[in-house]
Protein backbone atom coordinates (compact mmCIF):
# COMPACT_ATOMS: atom_id res chain seq x y z
CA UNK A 1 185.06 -65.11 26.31
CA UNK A 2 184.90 -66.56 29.66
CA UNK A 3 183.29 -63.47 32.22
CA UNK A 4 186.52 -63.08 34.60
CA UNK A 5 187.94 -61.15 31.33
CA UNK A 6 185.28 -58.74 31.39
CA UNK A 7 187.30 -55.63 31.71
CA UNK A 8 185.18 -53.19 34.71
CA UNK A 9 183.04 -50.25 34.04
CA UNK A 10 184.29 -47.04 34.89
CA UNK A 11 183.04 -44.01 36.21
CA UNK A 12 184.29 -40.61 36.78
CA UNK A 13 183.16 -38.77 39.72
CA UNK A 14 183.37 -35.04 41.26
CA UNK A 15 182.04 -33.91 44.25
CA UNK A 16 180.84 -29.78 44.52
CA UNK A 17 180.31 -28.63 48.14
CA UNK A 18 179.69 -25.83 49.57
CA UNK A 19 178.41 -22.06 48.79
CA UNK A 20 178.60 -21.09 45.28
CA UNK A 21 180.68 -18.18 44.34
CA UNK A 22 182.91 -16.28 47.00
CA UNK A 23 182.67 -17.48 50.22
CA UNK A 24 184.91 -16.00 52.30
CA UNK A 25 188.47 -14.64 52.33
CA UNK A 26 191.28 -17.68 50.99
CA UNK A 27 187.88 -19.69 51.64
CA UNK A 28 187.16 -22.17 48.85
CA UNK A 29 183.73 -22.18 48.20
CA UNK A 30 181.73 -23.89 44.51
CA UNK A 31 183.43 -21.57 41.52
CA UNK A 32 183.84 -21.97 37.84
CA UNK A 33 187.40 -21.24 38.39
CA UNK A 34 188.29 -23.49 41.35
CA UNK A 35 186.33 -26.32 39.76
CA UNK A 36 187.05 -25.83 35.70
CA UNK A 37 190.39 -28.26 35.73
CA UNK A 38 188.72 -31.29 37.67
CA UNK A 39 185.52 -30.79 35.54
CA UNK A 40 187.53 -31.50 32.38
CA UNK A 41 189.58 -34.00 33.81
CA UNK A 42 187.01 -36.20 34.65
CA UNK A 43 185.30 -35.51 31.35
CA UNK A 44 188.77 -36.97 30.03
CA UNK A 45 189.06 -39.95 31.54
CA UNK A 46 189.26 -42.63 29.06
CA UNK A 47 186.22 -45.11 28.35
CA UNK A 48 184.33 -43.96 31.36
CA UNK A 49 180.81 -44.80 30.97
CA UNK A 50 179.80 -41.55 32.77
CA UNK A 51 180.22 -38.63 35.09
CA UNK A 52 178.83 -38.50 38.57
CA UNK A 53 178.71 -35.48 39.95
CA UNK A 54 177.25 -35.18 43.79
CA UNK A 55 176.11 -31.84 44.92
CA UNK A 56 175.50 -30.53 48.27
CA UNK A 57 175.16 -26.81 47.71
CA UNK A 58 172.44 -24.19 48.84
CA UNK A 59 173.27 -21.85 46.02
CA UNK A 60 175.16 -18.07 45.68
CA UNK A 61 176.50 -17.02 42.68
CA UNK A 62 174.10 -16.93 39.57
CA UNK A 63 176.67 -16.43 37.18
CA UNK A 64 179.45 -18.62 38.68
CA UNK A 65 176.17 -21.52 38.82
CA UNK A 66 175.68 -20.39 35.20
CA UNK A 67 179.10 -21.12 34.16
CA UNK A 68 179.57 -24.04 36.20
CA UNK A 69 176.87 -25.68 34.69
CA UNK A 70 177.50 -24.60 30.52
CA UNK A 71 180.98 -25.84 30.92
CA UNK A 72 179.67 -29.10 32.55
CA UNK A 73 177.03 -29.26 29.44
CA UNK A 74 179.75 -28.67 26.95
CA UNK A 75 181.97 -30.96 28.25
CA UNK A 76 179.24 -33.85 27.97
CA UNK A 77 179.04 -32.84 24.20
CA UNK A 78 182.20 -32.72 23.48
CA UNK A 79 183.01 -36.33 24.85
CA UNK A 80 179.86 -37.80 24.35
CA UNK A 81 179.24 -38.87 27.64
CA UNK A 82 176.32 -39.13 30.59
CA UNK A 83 176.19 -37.20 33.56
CA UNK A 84 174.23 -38.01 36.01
CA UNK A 85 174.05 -35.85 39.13
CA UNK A 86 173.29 -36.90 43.29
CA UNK A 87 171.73 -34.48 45.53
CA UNK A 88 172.92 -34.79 49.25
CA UNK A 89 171.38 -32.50 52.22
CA UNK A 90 170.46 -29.64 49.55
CA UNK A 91 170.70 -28.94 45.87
CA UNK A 92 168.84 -25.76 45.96
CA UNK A 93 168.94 -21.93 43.80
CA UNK A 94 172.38 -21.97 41.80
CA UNK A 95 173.00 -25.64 43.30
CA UNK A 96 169.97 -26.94 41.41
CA UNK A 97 170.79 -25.05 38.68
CA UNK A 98 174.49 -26.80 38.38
CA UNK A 99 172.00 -30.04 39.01
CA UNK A 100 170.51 -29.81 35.72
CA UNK A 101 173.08 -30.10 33.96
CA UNK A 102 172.85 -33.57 34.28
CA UNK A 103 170.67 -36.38 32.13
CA UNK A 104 169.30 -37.27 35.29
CA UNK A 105 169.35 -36.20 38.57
CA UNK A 106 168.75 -38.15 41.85
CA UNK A 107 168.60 -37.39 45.70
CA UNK A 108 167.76 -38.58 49.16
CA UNK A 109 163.81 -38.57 50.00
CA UNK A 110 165.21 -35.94 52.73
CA UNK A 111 167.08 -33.98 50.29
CA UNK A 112 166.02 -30.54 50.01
CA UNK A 113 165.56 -29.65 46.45
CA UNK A 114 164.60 -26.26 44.24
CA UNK A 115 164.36 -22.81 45.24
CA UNK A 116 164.13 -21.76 41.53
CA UNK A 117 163.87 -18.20 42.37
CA UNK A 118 166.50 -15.16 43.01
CA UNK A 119 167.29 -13.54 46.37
CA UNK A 120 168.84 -10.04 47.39
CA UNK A 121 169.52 -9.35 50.90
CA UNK A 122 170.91 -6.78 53.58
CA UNK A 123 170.25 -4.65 56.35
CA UNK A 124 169.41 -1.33 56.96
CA UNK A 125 170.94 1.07 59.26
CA UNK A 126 170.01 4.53 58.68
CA UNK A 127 168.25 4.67 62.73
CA UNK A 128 171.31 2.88 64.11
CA UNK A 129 173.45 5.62 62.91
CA UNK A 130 171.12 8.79 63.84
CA UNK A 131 170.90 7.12 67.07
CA UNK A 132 174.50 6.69 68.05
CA UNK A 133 175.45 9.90 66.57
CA UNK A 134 177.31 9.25 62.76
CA UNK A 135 176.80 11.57 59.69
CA UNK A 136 176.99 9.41 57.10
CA UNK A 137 178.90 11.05 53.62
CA UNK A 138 179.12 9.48 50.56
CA UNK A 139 180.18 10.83 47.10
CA UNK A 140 179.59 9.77 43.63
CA UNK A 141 180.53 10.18 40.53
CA UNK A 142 176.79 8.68 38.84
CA UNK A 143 173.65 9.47 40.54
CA UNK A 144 172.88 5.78 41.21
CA UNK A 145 176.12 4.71 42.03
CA UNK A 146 175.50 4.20 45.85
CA UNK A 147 171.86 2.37 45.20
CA UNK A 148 170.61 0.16 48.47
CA UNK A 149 173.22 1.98 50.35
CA UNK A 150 172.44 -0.18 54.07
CA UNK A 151 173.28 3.18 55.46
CA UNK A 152 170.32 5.41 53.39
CA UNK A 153 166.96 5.54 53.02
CA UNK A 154 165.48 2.83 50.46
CA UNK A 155 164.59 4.91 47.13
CA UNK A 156 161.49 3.48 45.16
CA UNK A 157 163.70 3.40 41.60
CA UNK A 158 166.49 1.56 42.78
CA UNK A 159 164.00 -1.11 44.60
CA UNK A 160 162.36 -1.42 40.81
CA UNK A 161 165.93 -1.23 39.38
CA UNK A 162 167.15 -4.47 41.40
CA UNK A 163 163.55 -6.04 41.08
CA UNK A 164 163.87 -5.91 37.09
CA UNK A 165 167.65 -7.61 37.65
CA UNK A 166 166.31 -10.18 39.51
CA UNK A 167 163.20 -11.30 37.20
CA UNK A 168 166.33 -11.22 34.48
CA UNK A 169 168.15 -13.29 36.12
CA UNK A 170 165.42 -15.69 37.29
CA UNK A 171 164.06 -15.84 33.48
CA UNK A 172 167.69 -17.24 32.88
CA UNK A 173 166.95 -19.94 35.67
CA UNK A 174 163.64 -20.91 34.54
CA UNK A 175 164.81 -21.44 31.14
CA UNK A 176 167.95 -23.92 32.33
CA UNK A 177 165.12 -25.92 34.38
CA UNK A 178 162.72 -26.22 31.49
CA UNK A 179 165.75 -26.78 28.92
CA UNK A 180 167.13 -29.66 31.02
CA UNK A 181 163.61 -31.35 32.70
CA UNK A 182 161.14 -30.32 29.65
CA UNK A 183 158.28 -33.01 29.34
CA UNK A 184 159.25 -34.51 32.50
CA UNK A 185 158.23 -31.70 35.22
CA UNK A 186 154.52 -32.43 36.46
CA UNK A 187 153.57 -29.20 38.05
CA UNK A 188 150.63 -30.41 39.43
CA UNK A 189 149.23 -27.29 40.37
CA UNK A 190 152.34 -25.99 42.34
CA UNK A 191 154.04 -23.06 41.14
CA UNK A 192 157.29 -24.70 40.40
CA UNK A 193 160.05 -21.38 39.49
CA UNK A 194 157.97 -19.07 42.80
CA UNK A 195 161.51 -20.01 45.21
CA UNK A 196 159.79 -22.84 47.45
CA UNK A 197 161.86 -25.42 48.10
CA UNK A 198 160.31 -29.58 48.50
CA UNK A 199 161.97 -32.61 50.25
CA UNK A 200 163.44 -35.11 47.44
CA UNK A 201 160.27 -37.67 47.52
CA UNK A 202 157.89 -34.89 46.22
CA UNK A 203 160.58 -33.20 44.11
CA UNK A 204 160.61 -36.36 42.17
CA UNK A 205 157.10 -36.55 41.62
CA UNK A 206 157.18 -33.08 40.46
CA UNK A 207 159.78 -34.02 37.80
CA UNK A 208 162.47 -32.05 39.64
CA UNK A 209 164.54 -35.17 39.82
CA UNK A 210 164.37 -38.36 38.64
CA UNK A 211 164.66 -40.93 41.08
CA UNK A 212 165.78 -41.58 45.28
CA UNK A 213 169.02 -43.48 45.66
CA UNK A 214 172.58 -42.21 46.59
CA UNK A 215 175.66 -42.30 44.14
CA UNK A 216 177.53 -45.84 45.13
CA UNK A 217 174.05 -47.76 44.75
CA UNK A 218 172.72 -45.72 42.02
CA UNK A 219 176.31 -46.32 39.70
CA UNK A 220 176.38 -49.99 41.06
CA UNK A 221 172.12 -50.81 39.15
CA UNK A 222 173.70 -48.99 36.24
CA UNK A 223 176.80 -50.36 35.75
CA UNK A 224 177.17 -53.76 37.85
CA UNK A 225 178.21 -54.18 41.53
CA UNK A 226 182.01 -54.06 40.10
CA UNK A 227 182.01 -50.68 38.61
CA UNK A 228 184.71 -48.60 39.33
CA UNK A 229 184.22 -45.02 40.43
CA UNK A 230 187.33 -42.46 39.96
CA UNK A 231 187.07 -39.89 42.20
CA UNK A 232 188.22 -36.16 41.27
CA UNK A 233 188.99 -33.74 44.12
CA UNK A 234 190.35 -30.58 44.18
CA UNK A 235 193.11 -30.69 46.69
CA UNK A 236 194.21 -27.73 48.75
CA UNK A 237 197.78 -26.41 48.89
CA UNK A 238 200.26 -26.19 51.32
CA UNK A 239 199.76 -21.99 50.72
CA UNK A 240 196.11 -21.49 50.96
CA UNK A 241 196.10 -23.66 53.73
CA UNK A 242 198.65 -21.54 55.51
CA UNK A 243 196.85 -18.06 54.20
CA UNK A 244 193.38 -19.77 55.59
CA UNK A 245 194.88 -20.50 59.06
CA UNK A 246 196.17 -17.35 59.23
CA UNK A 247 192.90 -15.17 59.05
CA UNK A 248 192.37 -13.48 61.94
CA UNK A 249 189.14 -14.34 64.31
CA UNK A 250 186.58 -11.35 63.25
CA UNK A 251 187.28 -12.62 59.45
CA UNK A 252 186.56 -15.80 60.43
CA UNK A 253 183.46 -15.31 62.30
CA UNK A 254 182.05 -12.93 59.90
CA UNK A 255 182.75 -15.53 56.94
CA UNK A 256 181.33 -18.71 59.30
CA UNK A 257 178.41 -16.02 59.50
CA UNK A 258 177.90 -15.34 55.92
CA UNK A 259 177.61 -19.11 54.49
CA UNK A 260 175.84 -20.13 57.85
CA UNK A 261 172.76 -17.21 57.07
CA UNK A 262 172.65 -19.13 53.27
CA UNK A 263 172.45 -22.54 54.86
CA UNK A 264 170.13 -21.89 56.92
CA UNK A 265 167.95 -20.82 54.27
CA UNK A 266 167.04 -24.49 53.94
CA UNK A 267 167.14 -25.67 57.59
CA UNK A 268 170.75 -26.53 58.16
């Protein structure tokens, strides 16, 4: 058969962005959710050779990156089909673990990549208030019910309370990374699940990832300078974006705020 009947490869592609979890009022962040109908309907696409997903993400939610990624693993099963994943600007905390859920996993030499580790957060105001004047009253029903109140004094047992959450929850992590890289991580000394966080060219020769390239010229050596990508894209509706332009300017600047302090995390 002469090669101008050679039907084109095709390849299915989604693209997660942004914070993982809740980011915001009517603000559409990475969630199981928001993400679970595009997920399968690029897994459906007939005789697709694989699933791209690209992921620029600096993490949030554990469990909505836990989900995320199971449903992207048992989708894979279930059609019998490759995923291989591209790291922009960061794939780091819950957005490397959505990462490995691929069968490989590339990125940019200046990608930031990792943070394997689990991170709690606040502020504490308990001066601010005696200064200015406010008695602070809080009732419970459950003695530990207002633990890390930003407004008390820190208590030793619910410091060890959220500590033992959080090696939980990053024994969880650690066992995604291991499932999905086994032989191939090269530790090399460096303690690979302690948080830090490498640039792609050394996260590859730790085994993090498994090779520098972006999507187009990645899919293009796999599957031939022809290959068809299909992208899949959530799009946004004429309602949220009338709810989202409608949020008045504190909202706003506390949510820009919020996913601006988790960005920054990883110098951006």
């Amino acid at each position: 058969m002469f090669s101008f009947f050679k039907k084109k490869k095709i390849v299915a592609h989604i693209k997660l962005n942004g914070v993982i979890g809740n980011a915001g009022k009517f603000k559409q962040g990475i969630d199981f959710a928001g993400q679970e109908e595009i997920i399968e309907k690029a897994f459906s696409l007939k005789k697709a050779k694989a699933v791209a997903i690209t992921i620029n993400s600096p993490g949030g939610s554990p469990v909505q990156s836990h989900l995320i990624y199971k449903f992207i693993r048992t989708q894979a099963k279930k059609n019998k089909i490759k995923v291989i994943v591209f790291a922009e600007d960061v794939a780091a905390s819950g957005g490397y673990l959505i990462a490995c859920a691929g069968d490989e996993i590339y990125a940019n030499s200046s990608s930031i990549i990792g943070s394997i580790g689990v991170i709690y957060s606040s502020f504490g105001f308990t001066e601010l208030i005696k200064k200015i004047g406010v008695e602070r009253r809080v009732h419970t029903a459950g003695k530990n019910k207002s633990s890390l109140d930003p407004f008390q004094e820190e208590k030793l047992e619910d410091i060890e309370r959220l500590k033992n959450i959080q090696l939980d929850l990053h024994k969880d992590f650690i066992k995604v990374v291991e499932e999905s890289r086994g032989n191939k991580i090269k530790t090399d000394g460096i303690e690979l699940f302690s948080g830090e966080f490498w640039a792609g060219r050394k996260a590859k020769e730790l085994g993090l990832i498994d090779g520098l390239g972006n999507a187009n010229e990645i899919l293009k050596e796999k599957f031939g300078e022809d290959v068809v990508i299909k992208k899949f894209e959530k799009s946004k509706g004429w309602l949220s974006k009338k709810f989202s332009s409608s949020i008045n300017q504190v909202d706003q600047l506390a949510n820009i705020l919020e996913e601006r302090s988790i960005w920054q995390r990883y110098g951006f």
